[in-house]
Every structure is written in structure tokens, then in C-alpha cells.
PDB file of N, CA and C in Angstrom:
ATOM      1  N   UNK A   1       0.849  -1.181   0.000  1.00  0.00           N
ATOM      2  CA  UNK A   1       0.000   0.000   0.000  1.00  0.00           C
ATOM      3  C   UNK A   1       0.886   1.232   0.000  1.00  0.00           C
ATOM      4  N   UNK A   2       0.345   2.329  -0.647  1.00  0.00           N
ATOM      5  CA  UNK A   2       1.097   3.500  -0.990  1.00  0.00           C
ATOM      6  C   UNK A   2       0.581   4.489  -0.001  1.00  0.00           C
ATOM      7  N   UNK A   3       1.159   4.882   0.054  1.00  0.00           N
ATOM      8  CA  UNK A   3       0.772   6.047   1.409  1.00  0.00           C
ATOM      9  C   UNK A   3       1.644   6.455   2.680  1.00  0.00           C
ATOM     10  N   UNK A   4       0.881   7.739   3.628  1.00  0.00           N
ATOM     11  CA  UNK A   4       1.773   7.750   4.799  1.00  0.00           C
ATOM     12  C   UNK A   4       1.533   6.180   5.976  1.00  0.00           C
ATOM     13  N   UNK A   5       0.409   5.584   5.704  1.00  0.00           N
ATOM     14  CA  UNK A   5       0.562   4.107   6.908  1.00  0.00           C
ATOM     15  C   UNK A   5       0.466   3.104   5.742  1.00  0.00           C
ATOM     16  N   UNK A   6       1.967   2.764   6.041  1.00  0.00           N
ATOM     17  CA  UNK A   6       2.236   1.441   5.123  1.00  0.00           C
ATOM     18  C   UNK A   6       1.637   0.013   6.327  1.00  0.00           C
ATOM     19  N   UNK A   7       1.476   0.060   7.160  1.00  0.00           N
ATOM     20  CA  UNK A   7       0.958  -0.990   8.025  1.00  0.00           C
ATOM     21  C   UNK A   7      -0.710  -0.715   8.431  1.00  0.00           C
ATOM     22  N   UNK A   8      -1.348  -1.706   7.871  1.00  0.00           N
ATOM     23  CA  UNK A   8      -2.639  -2.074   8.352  1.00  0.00           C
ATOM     24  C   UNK A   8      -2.828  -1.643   9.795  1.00  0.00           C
ATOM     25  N   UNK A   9      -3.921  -0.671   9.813  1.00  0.00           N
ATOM     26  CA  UNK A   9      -4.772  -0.044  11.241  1.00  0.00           C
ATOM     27  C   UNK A   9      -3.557   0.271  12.452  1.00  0.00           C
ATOM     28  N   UNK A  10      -2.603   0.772  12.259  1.00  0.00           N
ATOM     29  CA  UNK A  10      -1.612   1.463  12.820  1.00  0.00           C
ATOM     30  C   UNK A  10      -2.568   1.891  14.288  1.00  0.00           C
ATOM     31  N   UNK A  11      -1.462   1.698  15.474  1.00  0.00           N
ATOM     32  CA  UNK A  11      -2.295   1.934  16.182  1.00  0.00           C
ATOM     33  C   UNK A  11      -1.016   2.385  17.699  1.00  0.00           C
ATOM     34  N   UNK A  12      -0.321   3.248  17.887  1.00  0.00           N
ATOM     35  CA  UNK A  12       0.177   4.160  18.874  1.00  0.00           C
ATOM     36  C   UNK A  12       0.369   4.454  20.069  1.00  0.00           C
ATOM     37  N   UNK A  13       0.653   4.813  20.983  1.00  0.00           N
ATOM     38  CA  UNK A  13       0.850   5.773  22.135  1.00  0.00           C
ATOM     39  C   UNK A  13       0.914   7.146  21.823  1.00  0.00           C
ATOM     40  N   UNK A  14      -0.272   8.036  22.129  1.00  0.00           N
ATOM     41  CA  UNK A  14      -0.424   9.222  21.945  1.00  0.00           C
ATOM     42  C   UNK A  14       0.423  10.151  22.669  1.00  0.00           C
ATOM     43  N   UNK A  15       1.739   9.513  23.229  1.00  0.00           N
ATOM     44  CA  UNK A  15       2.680  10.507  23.528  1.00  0.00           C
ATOM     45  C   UNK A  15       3.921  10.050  22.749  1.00  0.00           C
ATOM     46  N   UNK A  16       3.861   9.743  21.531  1.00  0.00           N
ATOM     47  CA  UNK A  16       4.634   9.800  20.204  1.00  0.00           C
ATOM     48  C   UNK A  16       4.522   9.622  19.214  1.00  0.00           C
ATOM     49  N   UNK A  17       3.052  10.491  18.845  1.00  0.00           N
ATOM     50  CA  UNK A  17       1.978  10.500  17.335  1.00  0.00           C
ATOM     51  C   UNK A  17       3.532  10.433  16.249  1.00  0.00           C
ATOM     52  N   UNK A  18       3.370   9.741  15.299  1.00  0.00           N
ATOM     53  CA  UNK A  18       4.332  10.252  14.083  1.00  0.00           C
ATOM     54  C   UNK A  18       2.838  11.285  13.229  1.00  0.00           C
ATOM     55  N   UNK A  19       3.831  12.159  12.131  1.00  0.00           N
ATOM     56  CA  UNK A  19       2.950  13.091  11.576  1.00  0.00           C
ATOM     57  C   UNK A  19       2.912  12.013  10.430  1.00  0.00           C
ATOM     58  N   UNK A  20       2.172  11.896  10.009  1.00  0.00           N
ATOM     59  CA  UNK A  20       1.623  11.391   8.240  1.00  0.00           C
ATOM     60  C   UNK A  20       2.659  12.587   7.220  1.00  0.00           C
ATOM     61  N   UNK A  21       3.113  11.966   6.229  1.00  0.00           N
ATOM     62  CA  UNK A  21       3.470  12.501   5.378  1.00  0.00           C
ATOM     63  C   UNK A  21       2.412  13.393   4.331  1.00  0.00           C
ATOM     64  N   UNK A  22       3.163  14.545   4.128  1.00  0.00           N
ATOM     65  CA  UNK A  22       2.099  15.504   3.217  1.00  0.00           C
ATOM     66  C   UNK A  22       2.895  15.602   1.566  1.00  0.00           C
ATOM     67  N   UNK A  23       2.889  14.607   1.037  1.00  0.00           N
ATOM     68  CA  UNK A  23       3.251  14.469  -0.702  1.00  0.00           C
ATOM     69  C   UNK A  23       2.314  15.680  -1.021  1.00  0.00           C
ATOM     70  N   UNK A  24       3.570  15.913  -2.274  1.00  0.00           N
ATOM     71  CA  UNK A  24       2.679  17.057  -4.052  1.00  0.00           C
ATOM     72  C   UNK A  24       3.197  18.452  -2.504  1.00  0.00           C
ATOM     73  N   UNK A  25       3.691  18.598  -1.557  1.00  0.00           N
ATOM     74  CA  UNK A  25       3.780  20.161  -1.826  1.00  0.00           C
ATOM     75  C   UNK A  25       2.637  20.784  -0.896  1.00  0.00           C
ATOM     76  N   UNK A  26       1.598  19.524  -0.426  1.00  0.00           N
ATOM     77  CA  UNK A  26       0.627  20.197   0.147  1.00  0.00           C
ATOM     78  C   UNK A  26       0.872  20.072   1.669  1.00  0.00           C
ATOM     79  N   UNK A  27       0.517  21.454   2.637  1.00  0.00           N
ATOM     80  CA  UNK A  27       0.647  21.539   3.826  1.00  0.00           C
ATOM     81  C   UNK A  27      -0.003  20.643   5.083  1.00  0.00           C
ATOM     82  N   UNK A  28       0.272  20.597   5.787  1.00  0.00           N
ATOM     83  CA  UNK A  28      -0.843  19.703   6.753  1.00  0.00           C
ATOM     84  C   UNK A  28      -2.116  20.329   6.597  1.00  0.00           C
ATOM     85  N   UNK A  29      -3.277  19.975   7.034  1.00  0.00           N
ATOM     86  CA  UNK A  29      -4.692  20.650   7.456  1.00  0.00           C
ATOM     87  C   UNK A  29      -4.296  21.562   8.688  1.00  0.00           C
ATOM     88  N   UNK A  30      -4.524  22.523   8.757  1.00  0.00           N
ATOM     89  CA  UNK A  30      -4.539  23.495   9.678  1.00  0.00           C
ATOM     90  C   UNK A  30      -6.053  22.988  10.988  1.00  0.00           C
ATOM     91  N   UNK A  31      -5.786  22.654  11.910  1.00  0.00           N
ATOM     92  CA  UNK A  31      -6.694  22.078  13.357  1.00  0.00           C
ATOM     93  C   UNK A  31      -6.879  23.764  13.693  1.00  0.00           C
ATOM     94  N   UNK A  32      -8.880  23.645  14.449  1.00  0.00           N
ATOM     95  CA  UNK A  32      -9.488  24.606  14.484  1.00  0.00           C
ATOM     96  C   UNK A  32      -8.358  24.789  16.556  1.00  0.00           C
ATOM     97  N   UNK A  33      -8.446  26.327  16.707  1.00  0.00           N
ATOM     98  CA  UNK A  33      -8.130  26.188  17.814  1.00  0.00           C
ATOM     99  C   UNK A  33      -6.893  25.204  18.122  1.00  0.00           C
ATOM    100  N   UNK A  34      -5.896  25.252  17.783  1.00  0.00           N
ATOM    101  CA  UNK A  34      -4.418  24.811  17.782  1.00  0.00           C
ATOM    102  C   UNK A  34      -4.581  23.031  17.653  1.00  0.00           C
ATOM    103  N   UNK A  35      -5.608  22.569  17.797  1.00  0.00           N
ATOM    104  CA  UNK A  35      -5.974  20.925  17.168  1.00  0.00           C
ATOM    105  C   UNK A  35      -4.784  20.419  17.919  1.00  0.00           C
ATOM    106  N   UNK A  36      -4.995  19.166  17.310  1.00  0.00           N
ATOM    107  CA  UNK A  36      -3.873  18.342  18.057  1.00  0.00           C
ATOM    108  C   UNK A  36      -4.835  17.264  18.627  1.00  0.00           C
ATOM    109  N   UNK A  37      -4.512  16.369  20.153  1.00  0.00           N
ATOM    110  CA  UNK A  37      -4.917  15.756  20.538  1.00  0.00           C
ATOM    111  C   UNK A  37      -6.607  16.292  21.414  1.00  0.00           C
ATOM    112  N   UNK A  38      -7.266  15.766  21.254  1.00  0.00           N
ATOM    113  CA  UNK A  38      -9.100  16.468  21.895  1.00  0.00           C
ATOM    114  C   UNK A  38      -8.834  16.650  23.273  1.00  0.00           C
ATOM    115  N   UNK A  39      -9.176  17.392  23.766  1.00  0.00           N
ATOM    116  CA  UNK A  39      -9.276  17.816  25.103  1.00  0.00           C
ATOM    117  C   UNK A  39     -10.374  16.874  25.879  1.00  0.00           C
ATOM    118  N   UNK A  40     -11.411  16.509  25.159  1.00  0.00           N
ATOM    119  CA  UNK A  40     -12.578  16.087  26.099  1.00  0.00           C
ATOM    120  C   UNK A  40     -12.257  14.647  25.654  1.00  0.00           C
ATOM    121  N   UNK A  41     -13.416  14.281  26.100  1.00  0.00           N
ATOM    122  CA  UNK A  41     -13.868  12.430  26.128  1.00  0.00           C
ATOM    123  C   UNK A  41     -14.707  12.098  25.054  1.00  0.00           C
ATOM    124  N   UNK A  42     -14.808  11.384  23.860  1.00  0.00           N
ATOM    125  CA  UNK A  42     -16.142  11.388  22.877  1.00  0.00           C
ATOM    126  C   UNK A  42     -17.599  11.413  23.898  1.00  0.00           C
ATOM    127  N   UNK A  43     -18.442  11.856  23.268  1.00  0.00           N
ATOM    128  CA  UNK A  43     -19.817  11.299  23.647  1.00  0.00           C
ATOM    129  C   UNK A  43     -19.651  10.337  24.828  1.00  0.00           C
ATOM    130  N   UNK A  44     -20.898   9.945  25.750  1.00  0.00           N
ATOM    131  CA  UNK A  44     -20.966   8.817  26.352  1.00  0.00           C
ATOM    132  C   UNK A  44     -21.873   7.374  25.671  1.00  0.00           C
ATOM    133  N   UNK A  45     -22.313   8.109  24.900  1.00  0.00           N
ATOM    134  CA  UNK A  45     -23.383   7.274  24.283  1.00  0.00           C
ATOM    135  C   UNK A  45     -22.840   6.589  23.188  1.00  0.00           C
ATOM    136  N   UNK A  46     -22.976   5.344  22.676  1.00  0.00           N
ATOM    137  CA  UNK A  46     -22.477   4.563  21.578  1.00  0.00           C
ATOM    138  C   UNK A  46     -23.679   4.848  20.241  1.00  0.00           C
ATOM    139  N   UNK A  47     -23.637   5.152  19.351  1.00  0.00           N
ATOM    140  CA  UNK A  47     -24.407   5.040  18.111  1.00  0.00           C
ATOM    141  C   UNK A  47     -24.620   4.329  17.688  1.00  0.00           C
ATOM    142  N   UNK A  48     -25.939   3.864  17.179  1.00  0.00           N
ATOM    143  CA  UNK A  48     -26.421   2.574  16.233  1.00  0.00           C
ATOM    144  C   UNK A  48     -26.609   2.637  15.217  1.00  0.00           C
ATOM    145  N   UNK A  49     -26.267   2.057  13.885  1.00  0.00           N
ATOM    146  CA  UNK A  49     -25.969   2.013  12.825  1.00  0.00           C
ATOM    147  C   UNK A  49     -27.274   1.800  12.263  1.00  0.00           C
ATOM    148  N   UNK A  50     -27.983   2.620  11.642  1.00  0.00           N
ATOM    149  CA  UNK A  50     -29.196   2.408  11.256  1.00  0.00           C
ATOM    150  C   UNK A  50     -29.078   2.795   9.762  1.00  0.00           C
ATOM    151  N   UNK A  51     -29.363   1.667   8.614  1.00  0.00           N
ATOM    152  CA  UNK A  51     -29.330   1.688   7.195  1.00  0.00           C
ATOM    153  C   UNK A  51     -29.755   3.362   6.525  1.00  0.00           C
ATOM    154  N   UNK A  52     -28.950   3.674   6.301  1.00  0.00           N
ATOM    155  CA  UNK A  52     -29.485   5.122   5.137  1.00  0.00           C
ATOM    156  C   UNK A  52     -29.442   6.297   6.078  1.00  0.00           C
ATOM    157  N   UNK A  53     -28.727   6.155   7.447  1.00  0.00           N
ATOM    158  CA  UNK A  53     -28.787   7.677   8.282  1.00  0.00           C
ATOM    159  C   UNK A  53     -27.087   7.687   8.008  1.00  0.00           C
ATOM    160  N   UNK A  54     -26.141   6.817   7.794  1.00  0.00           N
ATOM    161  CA  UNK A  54     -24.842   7.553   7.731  1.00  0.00           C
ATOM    162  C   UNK A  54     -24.463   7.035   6.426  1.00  0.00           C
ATOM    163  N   UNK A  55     -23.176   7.742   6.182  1.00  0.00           N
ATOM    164  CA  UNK A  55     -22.539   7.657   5.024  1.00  0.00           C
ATOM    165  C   UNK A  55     -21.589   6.600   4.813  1.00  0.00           C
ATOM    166  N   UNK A  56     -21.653   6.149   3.406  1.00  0.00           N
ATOM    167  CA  UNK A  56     -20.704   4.726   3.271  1.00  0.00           C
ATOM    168  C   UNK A  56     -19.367   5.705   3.258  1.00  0.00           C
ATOM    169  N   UNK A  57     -18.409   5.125   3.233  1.00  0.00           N
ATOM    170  CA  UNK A  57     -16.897   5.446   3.536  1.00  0.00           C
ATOM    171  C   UNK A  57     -16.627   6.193   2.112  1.00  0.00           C
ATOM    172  N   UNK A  58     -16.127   7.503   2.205  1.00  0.00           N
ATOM    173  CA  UNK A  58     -15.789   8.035   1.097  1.00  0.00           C
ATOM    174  C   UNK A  58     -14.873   9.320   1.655  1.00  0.00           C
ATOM    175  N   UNK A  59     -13.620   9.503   1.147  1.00  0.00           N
ATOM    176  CA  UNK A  59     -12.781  10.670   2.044  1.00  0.00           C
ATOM    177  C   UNK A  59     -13.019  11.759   2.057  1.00  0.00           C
ATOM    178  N   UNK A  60     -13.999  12.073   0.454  1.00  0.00           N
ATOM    179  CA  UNK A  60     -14.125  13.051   0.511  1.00  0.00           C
ATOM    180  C   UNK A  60     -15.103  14.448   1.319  1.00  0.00           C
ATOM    181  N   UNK A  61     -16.466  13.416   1.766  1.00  0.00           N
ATOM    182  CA  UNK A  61     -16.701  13.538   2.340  1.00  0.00           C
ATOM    183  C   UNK A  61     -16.881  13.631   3.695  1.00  0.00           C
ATOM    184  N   UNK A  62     -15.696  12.443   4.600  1.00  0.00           N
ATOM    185  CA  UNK A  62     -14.792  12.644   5.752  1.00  0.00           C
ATOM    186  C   UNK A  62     -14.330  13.553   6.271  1.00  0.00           C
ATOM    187  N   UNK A  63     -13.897  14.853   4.842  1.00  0.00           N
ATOM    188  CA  UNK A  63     -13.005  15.913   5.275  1.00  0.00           C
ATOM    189  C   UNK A  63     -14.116  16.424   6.282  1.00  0.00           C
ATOM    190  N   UNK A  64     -15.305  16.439   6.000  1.00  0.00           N
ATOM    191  CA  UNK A  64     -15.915  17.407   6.869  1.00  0.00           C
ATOM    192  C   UNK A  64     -16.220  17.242   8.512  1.00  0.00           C
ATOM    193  N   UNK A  65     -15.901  16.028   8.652  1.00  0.00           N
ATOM    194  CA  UNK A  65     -15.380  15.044  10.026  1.00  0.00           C
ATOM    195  C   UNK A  65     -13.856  15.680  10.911  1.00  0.00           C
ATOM    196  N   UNK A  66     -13.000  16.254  10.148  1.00  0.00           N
ATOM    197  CA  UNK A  66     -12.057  17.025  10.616  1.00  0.00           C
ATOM    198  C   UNK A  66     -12.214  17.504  11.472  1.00  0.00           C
ATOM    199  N   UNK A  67     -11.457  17.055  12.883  1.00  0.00           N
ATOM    200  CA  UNK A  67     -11.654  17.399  14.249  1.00  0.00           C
ATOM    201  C   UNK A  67     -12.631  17.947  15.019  1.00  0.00           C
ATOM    202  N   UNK A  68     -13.902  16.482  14.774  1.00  0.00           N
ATOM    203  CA  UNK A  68     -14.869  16.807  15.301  1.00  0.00           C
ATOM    204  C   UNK A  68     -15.059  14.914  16.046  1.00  0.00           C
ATOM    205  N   UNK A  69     -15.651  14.862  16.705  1.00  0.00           N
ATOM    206  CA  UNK A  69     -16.172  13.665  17.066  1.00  0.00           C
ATOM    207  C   UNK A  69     -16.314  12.684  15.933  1.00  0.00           C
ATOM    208  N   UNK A  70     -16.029  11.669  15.531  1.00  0.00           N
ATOM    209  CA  UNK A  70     -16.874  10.672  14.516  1.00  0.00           C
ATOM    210  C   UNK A  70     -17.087   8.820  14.830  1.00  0.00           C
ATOM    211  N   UNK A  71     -17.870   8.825  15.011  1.00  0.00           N
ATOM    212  CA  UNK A  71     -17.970   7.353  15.071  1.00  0.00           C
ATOM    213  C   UNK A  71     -17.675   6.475  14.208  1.00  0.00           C
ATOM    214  N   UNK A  72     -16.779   5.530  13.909  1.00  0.00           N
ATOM    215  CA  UNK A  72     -16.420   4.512  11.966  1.00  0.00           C
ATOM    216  C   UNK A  72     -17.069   3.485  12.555  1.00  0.00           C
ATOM    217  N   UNK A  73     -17.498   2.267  11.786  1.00  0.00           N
ATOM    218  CA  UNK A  73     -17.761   1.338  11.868  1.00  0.00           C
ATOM    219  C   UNK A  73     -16.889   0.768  10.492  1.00  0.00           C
ATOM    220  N   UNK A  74     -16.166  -0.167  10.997  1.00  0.00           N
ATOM    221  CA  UNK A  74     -14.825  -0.731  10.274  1.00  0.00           C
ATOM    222  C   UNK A  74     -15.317  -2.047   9.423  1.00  0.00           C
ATOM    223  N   UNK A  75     -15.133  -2.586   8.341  1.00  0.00           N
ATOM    224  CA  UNK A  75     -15.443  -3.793   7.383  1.00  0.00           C
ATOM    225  C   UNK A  75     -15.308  -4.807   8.442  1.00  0.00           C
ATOM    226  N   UNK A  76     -14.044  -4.588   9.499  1.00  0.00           N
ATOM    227  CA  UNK A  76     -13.863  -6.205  10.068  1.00  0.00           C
ATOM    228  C   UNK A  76     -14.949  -5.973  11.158  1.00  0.00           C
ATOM    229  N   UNK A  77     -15.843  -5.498  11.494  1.00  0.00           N
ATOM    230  CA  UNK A  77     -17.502  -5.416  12.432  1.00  0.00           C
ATOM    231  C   UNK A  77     -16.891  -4.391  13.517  1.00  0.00           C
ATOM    232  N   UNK A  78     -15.624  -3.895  13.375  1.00  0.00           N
ATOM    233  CA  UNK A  78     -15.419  -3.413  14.907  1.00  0.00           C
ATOM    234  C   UNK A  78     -15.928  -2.180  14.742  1.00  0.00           C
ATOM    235  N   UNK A  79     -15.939  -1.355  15.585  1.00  0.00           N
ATOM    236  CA  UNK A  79     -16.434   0.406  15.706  1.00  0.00           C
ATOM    237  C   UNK A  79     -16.093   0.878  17.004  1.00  0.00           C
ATOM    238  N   UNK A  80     -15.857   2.446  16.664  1.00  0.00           N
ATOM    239  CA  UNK A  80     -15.066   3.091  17.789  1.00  0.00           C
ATOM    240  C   UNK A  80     -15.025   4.644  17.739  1.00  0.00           C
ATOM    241  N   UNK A  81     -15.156   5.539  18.352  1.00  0.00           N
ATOM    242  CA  UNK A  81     -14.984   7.305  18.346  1.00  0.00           C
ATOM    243  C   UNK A  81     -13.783   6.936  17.840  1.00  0.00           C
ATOM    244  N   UNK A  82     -14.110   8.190  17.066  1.00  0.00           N
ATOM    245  CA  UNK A  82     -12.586   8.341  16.412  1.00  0.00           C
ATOM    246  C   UNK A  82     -12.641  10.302  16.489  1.00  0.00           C
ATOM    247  N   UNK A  83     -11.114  10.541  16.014  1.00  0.00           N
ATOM    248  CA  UNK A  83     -10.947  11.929  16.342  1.00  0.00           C
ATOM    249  C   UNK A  83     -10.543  12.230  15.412  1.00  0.00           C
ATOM    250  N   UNK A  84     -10.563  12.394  13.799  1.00  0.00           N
ATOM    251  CA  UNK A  84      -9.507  12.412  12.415  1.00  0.00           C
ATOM    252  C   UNK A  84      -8.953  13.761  12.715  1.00  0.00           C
ATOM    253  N   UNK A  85      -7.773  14.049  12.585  1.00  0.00           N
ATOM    254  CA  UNK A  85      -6.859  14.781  12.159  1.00  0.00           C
ATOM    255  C   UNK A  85      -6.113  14.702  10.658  1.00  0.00           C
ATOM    256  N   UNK A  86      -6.185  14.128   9.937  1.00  0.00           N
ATOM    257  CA  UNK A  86      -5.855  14.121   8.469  1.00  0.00           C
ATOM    258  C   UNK A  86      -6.483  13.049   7.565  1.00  0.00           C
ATOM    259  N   UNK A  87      -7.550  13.750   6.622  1.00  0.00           N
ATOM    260  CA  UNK A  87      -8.151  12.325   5.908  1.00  0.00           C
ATOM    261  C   UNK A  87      -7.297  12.248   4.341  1.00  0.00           C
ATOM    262  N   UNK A  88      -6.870  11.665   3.960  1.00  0.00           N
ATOM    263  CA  UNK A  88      -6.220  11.822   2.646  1.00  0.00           C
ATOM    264  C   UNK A  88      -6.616  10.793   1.464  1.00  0.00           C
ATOM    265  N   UNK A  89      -6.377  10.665   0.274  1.00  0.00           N
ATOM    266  CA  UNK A  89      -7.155   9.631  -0.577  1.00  0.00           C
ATOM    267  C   UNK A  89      -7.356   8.206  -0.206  1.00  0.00           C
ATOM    268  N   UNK A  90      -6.223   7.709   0.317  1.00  0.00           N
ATOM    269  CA  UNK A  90      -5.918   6.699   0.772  1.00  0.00           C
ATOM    270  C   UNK A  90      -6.049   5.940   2.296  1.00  0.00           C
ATOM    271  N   UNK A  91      -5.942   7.012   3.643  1.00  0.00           N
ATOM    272  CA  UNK A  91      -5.739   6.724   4.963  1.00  0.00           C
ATOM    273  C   UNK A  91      -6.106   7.893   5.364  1.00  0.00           C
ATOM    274  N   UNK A  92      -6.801   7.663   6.608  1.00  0.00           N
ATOM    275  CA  UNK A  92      -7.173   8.620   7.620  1.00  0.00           C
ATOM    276  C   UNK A  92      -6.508   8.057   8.937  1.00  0.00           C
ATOM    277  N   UNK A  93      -6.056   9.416   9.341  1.00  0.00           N
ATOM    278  CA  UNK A  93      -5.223   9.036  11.202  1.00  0.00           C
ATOM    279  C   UNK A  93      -5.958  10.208  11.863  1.00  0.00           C
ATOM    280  N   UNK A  94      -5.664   9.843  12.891  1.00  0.00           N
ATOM    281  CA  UNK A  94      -6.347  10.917  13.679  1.00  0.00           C
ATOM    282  C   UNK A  94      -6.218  10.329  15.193  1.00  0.00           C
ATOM    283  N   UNK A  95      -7.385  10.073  16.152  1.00  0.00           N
ATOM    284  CA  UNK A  95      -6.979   9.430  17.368  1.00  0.00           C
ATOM    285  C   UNK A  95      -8.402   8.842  17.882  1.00  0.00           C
ATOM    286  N   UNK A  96      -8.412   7.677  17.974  1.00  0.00           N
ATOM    287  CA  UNK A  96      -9.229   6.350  18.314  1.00  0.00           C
ATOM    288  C   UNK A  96      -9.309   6.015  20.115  1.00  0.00           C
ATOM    289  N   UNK A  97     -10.652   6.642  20.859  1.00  0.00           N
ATOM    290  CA  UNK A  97     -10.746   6.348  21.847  1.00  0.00           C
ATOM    291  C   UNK A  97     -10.490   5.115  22.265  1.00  0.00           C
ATOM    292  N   UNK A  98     -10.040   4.844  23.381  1.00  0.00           N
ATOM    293  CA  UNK A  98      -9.359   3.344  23.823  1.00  0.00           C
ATOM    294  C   UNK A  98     -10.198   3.661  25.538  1.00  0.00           C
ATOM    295  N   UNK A  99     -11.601   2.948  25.144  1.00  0.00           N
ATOM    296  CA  UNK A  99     -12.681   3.098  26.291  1.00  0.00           C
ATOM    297  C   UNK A  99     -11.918   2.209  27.814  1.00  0.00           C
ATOM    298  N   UNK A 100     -11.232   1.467  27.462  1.00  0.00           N
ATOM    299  CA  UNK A 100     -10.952   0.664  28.502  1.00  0.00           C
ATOM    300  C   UNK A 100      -9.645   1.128  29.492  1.00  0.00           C
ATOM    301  N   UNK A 101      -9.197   2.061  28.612  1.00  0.00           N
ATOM    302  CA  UNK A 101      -8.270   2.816  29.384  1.00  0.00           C
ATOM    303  C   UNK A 101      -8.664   4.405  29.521  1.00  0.00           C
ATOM    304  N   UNK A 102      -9.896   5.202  29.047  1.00  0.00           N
ATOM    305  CA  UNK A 102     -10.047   6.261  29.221  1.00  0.00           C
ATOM    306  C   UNK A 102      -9.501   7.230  28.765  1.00  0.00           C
ATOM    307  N   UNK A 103      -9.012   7.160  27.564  1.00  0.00           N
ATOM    308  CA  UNK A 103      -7.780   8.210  26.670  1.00  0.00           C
ATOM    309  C   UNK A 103      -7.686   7.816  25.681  1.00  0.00           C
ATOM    310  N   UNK A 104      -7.023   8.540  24.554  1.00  0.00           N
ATOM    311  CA  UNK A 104      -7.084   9.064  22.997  1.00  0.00           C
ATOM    312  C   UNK A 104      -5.928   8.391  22.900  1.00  0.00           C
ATOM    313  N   UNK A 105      -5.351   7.076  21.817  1.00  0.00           N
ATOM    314  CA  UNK A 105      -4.515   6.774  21.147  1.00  0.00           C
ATOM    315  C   UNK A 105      -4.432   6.991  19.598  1.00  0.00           C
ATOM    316  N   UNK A 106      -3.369   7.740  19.289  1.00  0.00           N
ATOM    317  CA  UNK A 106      -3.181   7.676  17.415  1.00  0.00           C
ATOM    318  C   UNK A 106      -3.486   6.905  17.018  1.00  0.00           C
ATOM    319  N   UNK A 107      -3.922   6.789  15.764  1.00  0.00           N
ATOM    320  CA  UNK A 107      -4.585   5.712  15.192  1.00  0.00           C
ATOM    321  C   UNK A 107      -4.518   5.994  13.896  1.00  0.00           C
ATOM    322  N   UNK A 108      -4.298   5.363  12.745  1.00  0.00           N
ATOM    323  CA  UNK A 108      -4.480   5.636  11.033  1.00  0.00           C
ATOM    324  C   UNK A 108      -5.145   4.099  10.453  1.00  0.00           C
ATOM    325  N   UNK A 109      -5.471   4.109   9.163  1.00  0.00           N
ATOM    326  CA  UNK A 109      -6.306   3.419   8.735  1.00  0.00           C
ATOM    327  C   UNK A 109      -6.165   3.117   7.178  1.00  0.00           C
ATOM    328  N   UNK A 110      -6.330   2.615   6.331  1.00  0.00           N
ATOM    329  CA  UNK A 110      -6.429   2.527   4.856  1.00  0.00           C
ATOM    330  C   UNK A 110      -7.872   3.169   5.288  1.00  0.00           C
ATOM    331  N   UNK A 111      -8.457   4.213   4.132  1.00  0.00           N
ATOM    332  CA  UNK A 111      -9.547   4.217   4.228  1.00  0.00           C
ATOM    333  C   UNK A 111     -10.649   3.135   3.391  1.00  0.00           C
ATOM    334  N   UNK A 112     -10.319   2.162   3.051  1.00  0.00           N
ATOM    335  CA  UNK A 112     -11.100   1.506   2.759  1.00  0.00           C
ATOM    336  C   UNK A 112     -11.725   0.447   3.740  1.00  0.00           C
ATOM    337  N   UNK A 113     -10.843   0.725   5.132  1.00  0.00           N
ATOM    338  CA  UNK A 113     -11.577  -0.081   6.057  1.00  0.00           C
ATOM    339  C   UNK A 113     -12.601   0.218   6.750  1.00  0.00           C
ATOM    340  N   UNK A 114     -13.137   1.662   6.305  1.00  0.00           N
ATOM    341  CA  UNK A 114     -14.096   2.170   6.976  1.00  0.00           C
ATOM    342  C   UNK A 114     -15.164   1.814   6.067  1.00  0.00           C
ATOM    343  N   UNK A 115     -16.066   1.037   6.507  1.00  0.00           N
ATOM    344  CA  UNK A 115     -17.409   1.184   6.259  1.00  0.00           C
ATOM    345  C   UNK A 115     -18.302   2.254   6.086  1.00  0.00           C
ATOM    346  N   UNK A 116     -18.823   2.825   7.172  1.00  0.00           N
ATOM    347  CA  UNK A 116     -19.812   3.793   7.492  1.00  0.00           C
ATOM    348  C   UNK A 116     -18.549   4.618   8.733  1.00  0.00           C
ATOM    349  N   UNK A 117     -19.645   6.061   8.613  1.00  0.00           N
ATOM    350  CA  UNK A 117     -19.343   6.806   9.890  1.00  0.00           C
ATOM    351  C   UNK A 117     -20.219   7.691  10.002  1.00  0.00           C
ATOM    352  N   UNK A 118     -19.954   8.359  11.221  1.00  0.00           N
ATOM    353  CA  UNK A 118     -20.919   9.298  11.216  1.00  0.00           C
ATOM    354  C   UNK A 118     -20.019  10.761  11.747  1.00  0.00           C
ATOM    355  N   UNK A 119     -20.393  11.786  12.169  1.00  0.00           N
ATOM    356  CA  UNK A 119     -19.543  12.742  12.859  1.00  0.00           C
ATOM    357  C   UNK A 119     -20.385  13.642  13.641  1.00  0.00           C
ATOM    358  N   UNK A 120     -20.114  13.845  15.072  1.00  0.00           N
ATOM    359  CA  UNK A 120     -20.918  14.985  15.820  1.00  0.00           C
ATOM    360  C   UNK A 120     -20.506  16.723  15.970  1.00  0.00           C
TER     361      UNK A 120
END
């Protein structure tokens, strides 16, 4: 696979994010309010996937998910808050709540493993 995550569902310690590479010249996405890692906790509530209320996986429409809350539901059945910080043709990273420990780990993705998502 071509891209900044050459390894399948990359997955971190959020106290040594690597940055994704920005090919062609183009800058990172500029994060609203100095971005970076979320200050809060996602939602408490889990979302249910109900046919025709979210969107099948497409990046382009992701962009608008840019550091906001989003829920994915992944091809292999799993699902999880997610936090995107960079969606690009290929992979989205950003940072993937880890409920069992209570905190934000980096996280990137092929985007074709996303199924559906949604964003709050």
C-alpha cells in the first residue's frame, strides 16, 4: 500500500503520534483552535448504525469530520470514536478512543476499512 501508513490499522501511544506525510507540496490541514490531541472524552453514548442515516466510507466527504467527534464502523464489524486529524485519498489518522483505558490513542487506517461513519 502507498501512502503515509504502510501498516494495516496502525495503532500508537499518543505521547509519540508520528505526523503522516504531506506528498505534491501540500501543507498539513490546519486544526481549528491549535488541534492536536481532543481535550474532552467522545460522547458517552455509543451510536447505532441504522441503514441510510450515515454515510458509506468516502474521504471526501470525511473531510468534513475534521476534528470533530466521529464514530467509523470498520469492514472487520469493529467500531469506535474516532478523532480524524488528516483524511487523505488513501488513509485517515487521527486518534481512536481506547474506552478501557479512558484516553485518545493515534490511530491511522487505509480508508477503505471504513465502512460507514458518522460525525458529531
Amino acid at each position: 500500500m502507498e501512502g503515509a501508513y504502510p501498516l494495516e490499522n496502525q495503532m500508537m501511544d499518543v505521547r509519540t503520534p508520528p505526523g503522516p506525510s504531506y506528498g505534491g507540496g501540500q501543507p498539513p490541514p490546519r486544526p481549528p483552535h491549535g488541534g492536536g490531541l481532543p481535550h474532552i472524552a467522545p460522547p458517552l453514548f455509543t451510536p447505532q448504525l441504522h441503514e441510510g442515516m450515515y454515510k458509506a466510507m468516502d474521504t471526501g466527504s470525511m473531510k468534513g469530520c475534521l476534528y470533530k467527534h466521529t464514530y467509523i464502523w470498520l469492514k472487520n464489524g469493529r467500531s469506535f470514536w474516532f478523532y480524524p486529524t488528516y483524511v487523505g485519498y488513501n488513509s485517515v489518522a487521527g486518534y481512536r478512543w481506547r474506552r478501557s483505558q479512558q484516553r485518545w490513542a493515534y490511530y491511522g487506517t487505509d480508508a477503505h476499512e471504513i465502512q460507514y461513519f458518522h460525525c458529531y
